[in-house]
N, C-alpha and C. Protein backbone atom coordinates (compact mmCIF):
# COMPACT_ATOMS: atom_id res chain seq x y z
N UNK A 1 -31.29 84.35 -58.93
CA UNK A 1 -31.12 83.83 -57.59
C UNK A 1 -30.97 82.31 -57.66
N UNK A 2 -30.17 81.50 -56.82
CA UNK A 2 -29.62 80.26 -56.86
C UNK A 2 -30.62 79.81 -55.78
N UNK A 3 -30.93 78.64 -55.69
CA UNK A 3 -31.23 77.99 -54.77
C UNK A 3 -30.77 76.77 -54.29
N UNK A 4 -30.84 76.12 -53.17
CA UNK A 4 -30.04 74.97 -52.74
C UNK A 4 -31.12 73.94 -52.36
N UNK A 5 -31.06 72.93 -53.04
CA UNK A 5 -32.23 71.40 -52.69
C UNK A 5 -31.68 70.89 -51.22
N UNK A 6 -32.09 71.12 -50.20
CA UNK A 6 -31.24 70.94 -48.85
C UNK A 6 -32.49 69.76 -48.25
N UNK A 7 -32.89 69.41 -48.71
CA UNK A 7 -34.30 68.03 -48.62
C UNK A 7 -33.47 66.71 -48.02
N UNK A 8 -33.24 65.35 -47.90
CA UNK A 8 -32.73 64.55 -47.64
C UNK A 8 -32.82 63.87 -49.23
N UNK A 9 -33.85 63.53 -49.50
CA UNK A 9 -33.73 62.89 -50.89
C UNK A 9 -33.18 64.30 -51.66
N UNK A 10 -33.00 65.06 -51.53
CA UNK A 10 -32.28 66.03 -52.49
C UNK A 10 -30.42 65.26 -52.58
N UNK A 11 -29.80 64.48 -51.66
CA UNK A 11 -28.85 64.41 -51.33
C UNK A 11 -28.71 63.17 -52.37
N UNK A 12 -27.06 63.62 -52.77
CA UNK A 12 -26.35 62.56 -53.52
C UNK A 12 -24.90 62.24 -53.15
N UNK A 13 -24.09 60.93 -53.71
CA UNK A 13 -23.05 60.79 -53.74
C UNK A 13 -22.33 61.69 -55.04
N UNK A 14 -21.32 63.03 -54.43
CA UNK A 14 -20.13 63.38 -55.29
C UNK A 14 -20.07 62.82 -56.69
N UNK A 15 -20.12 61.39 -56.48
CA UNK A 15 -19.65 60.77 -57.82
C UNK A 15 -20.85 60.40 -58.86
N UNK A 16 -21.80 61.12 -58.74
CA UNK A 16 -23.37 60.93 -59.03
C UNK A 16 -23.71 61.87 -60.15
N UNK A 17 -22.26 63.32 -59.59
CA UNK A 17 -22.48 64.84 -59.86
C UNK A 17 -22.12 64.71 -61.82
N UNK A 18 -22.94 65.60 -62.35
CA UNK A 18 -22.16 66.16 -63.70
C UNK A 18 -21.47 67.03 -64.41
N UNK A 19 -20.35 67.00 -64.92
CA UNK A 19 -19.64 67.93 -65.41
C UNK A 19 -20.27 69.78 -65.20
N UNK A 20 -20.39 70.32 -65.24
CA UNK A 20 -20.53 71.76 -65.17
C UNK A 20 -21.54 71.60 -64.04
N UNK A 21 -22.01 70.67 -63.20
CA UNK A 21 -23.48 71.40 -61.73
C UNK A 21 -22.46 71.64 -61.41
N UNK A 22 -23.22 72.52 -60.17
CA UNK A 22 -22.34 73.34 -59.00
C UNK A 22 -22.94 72.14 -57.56
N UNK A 23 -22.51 72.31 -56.81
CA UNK A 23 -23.14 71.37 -55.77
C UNK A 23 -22.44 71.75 -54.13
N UNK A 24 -23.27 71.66 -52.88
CA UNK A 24 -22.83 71.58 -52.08
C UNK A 24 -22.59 71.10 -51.47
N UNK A 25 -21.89 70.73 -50.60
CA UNK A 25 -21.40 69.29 -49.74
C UNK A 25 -22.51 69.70 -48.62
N UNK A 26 -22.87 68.08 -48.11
CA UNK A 26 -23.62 68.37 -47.46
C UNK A 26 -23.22 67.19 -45.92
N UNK A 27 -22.70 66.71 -46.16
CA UNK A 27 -22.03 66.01 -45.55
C UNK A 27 -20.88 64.60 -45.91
N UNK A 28 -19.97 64.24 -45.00
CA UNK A 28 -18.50 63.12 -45.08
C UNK A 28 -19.06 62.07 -44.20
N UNK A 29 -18.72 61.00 -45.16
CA UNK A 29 -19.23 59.96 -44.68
C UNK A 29 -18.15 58.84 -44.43
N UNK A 30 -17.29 59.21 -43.89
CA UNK A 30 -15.54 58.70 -43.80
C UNK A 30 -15.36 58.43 -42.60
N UNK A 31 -14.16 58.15 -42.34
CA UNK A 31 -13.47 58.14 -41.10
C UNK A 31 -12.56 59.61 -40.73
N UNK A 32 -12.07 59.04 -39.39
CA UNK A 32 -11.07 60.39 -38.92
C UNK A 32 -10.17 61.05 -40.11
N UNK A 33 -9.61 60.35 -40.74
CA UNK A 33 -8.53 60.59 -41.45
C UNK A 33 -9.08 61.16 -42.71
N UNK A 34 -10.04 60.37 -43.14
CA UNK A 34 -11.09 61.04 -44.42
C UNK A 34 -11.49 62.28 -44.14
N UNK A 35 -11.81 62.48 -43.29
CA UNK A 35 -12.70 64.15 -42.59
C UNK A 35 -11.59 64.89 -42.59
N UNK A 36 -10.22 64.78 -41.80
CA UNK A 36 -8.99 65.29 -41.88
C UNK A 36 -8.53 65.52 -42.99
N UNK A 37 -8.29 64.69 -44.34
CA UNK A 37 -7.88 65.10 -44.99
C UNK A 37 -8.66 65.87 -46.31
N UNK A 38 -9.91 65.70 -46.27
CA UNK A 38 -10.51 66.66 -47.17
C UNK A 38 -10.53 67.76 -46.34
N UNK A 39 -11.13 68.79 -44.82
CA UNK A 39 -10.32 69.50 -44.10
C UNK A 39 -9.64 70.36 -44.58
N UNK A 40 -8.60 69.32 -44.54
CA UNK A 40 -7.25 70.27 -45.19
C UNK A 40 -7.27 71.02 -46.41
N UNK A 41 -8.09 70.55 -47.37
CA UNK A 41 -8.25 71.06 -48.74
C UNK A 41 -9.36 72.07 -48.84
N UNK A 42 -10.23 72.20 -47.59
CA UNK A 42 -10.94 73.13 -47.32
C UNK A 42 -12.42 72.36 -48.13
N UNK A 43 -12.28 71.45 -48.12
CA UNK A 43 -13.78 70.80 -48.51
C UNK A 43 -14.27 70.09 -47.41
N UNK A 44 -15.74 70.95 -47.28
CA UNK A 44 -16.42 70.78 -45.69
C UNK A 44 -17.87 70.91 -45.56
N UNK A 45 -18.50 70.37 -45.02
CA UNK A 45 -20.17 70.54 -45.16
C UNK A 45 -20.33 72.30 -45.64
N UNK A 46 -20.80 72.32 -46.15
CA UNK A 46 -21.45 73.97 -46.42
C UNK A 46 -20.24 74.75 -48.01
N UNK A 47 -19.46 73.63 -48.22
CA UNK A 47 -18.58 74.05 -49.54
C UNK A 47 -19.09 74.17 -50.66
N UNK A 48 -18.86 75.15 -51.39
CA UNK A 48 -19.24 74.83 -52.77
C UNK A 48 -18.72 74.60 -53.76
N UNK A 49 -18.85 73.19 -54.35
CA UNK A 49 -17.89 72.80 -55.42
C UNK A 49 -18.70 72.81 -57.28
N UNK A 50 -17.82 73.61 -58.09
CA UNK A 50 -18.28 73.12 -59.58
C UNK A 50 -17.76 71.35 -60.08
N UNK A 51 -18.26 70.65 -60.57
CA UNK A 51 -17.58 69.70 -60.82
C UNK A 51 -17.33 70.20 -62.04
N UNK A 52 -16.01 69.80 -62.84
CA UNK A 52 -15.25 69.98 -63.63
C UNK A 52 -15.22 68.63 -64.58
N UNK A 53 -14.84 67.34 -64.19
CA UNK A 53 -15.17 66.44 -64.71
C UNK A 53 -15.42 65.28 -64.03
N UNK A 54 -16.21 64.01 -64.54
CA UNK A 54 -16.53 63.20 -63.92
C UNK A 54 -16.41 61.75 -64.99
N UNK A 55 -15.58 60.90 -64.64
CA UNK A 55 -15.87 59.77 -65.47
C UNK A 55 -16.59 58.62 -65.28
N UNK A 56 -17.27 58.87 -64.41
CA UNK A 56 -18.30 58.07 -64.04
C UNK A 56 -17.77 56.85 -62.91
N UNK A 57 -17.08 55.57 -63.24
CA UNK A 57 -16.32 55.04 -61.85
C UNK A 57 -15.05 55.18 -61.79
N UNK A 58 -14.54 56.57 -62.03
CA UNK A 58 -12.95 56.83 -61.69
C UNK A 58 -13.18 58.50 -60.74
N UNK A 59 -11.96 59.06 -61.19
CA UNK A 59 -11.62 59.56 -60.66
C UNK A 59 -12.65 61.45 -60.67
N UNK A 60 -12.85 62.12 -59.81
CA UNK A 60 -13.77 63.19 -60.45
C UNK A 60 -13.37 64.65 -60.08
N UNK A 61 -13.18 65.41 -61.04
CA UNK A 61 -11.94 66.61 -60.94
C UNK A 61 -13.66 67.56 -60.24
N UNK A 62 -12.97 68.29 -59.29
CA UNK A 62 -13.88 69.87 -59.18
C UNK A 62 -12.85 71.01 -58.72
N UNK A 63 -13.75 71.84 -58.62
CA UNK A 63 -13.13 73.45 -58.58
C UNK A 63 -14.02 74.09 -57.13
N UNK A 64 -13.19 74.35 -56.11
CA UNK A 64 -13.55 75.11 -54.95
C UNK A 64 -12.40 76.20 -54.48
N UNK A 65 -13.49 77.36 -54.84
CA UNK A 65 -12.52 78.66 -54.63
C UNK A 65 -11.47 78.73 -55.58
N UNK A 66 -11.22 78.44 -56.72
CA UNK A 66 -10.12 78.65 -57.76
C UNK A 66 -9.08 77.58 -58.11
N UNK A 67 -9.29 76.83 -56.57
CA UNK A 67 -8.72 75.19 -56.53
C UNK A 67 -9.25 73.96 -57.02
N UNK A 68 -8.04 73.71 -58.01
CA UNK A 68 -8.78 72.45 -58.37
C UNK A 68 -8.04 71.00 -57.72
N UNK A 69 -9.49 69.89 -57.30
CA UNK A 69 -8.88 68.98 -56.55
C UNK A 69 -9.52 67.67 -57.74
N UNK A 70 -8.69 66.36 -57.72
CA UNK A 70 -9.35 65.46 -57.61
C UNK A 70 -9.57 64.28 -56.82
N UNK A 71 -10.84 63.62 -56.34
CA UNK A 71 -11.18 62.72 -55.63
C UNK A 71 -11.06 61.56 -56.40
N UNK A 72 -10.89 60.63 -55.92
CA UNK A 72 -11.12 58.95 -56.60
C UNK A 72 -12.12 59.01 -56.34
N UNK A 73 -12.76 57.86 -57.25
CA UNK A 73 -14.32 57.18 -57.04
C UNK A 73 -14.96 56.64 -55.70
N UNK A 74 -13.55 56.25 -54.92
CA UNK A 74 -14.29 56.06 -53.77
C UNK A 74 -14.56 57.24 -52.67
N UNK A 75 -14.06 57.94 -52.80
CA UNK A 75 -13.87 59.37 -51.87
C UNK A 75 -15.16 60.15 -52.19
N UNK A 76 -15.10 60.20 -53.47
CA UNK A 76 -16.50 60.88 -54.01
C UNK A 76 -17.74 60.27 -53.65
N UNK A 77 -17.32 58.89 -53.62
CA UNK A 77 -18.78 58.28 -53.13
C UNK A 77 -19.12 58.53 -51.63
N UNK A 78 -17.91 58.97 -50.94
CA UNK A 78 -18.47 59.25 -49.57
C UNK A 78 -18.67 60.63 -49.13
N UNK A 79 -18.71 61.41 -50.25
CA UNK A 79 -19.19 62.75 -50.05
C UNK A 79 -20.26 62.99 -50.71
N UNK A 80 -21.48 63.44 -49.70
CA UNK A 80 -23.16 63.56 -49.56
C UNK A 80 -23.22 65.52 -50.36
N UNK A 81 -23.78 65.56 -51.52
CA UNK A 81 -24.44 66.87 -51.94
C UNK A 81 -25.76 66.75 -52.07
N UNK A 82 -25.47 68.50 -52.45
CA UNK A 82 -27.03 68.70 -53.40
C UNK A 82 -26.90 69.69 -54.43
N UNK A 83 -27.46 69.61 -54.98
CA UNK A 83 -27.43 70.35 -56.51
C UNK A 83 -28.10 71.98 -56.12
N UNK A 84 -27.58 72.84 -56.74
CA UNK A 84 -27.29 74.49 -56.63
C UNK A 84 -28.28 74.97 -57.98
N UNK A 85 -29.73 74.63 -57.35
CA UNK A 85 -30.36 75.07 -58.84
C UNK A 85 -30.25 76.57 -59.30
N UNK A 86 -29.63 76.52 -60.96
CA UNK A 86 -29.61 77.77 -61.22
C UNK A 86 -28.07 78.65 -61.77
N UNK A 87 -27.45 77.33 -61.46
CA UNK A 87 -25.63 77.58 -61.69
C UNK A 87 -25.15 76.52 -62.22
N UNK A 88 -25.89 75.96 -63.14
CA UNK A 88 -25.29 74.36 -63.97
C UNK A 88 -25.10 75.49 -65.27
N UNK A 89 -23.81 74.81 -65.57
CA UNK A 89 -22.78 75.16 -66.66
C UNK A 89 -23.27 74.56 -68.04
């Protein structure tokens, strides 16, 4: 059984995440257009993303639903998770 750290200090910036956690968005910390366009890609409070890779201040690949997206460093920094104890790769 998985569990989800849904605490406030449980919460991180995207770009924080490591290669194989699983993590959930927990909230966008953007503007209109930021919210709109992740949205579109179907990444949304309650998503669950594997991160795939992360280079620490670039760019950070994940996998939601079979899709793989990548965010820049700054995008990632404005997306709030939490770690999916129990499903790190």
């Amino acid at each position: 059984m998985t569990e989800i750290q849904d605490t406030p200090e449980a919460s991180f910036p995207l770009r924080a995440a490591s290669p194989g956690e699983t993590v959930v968005i927990v909230s966008l910390q953007g503007g209109k257009s930021f919210h709109d366009r992740l949205l579109a890609m179907g990444l949304k409070p309650g998503a669950r993303l594997e991160v795939i890779q992360n280079r620490g201040g670039g760019r950070v690949l994940v996998d939601h639903r079979g899709s793989r997206f990548f965010l820049g460093g700054g995008m990632a920094h404005k997306v709030q998770v939490t770690l999916v104890q129990g499903e790190s790769q």
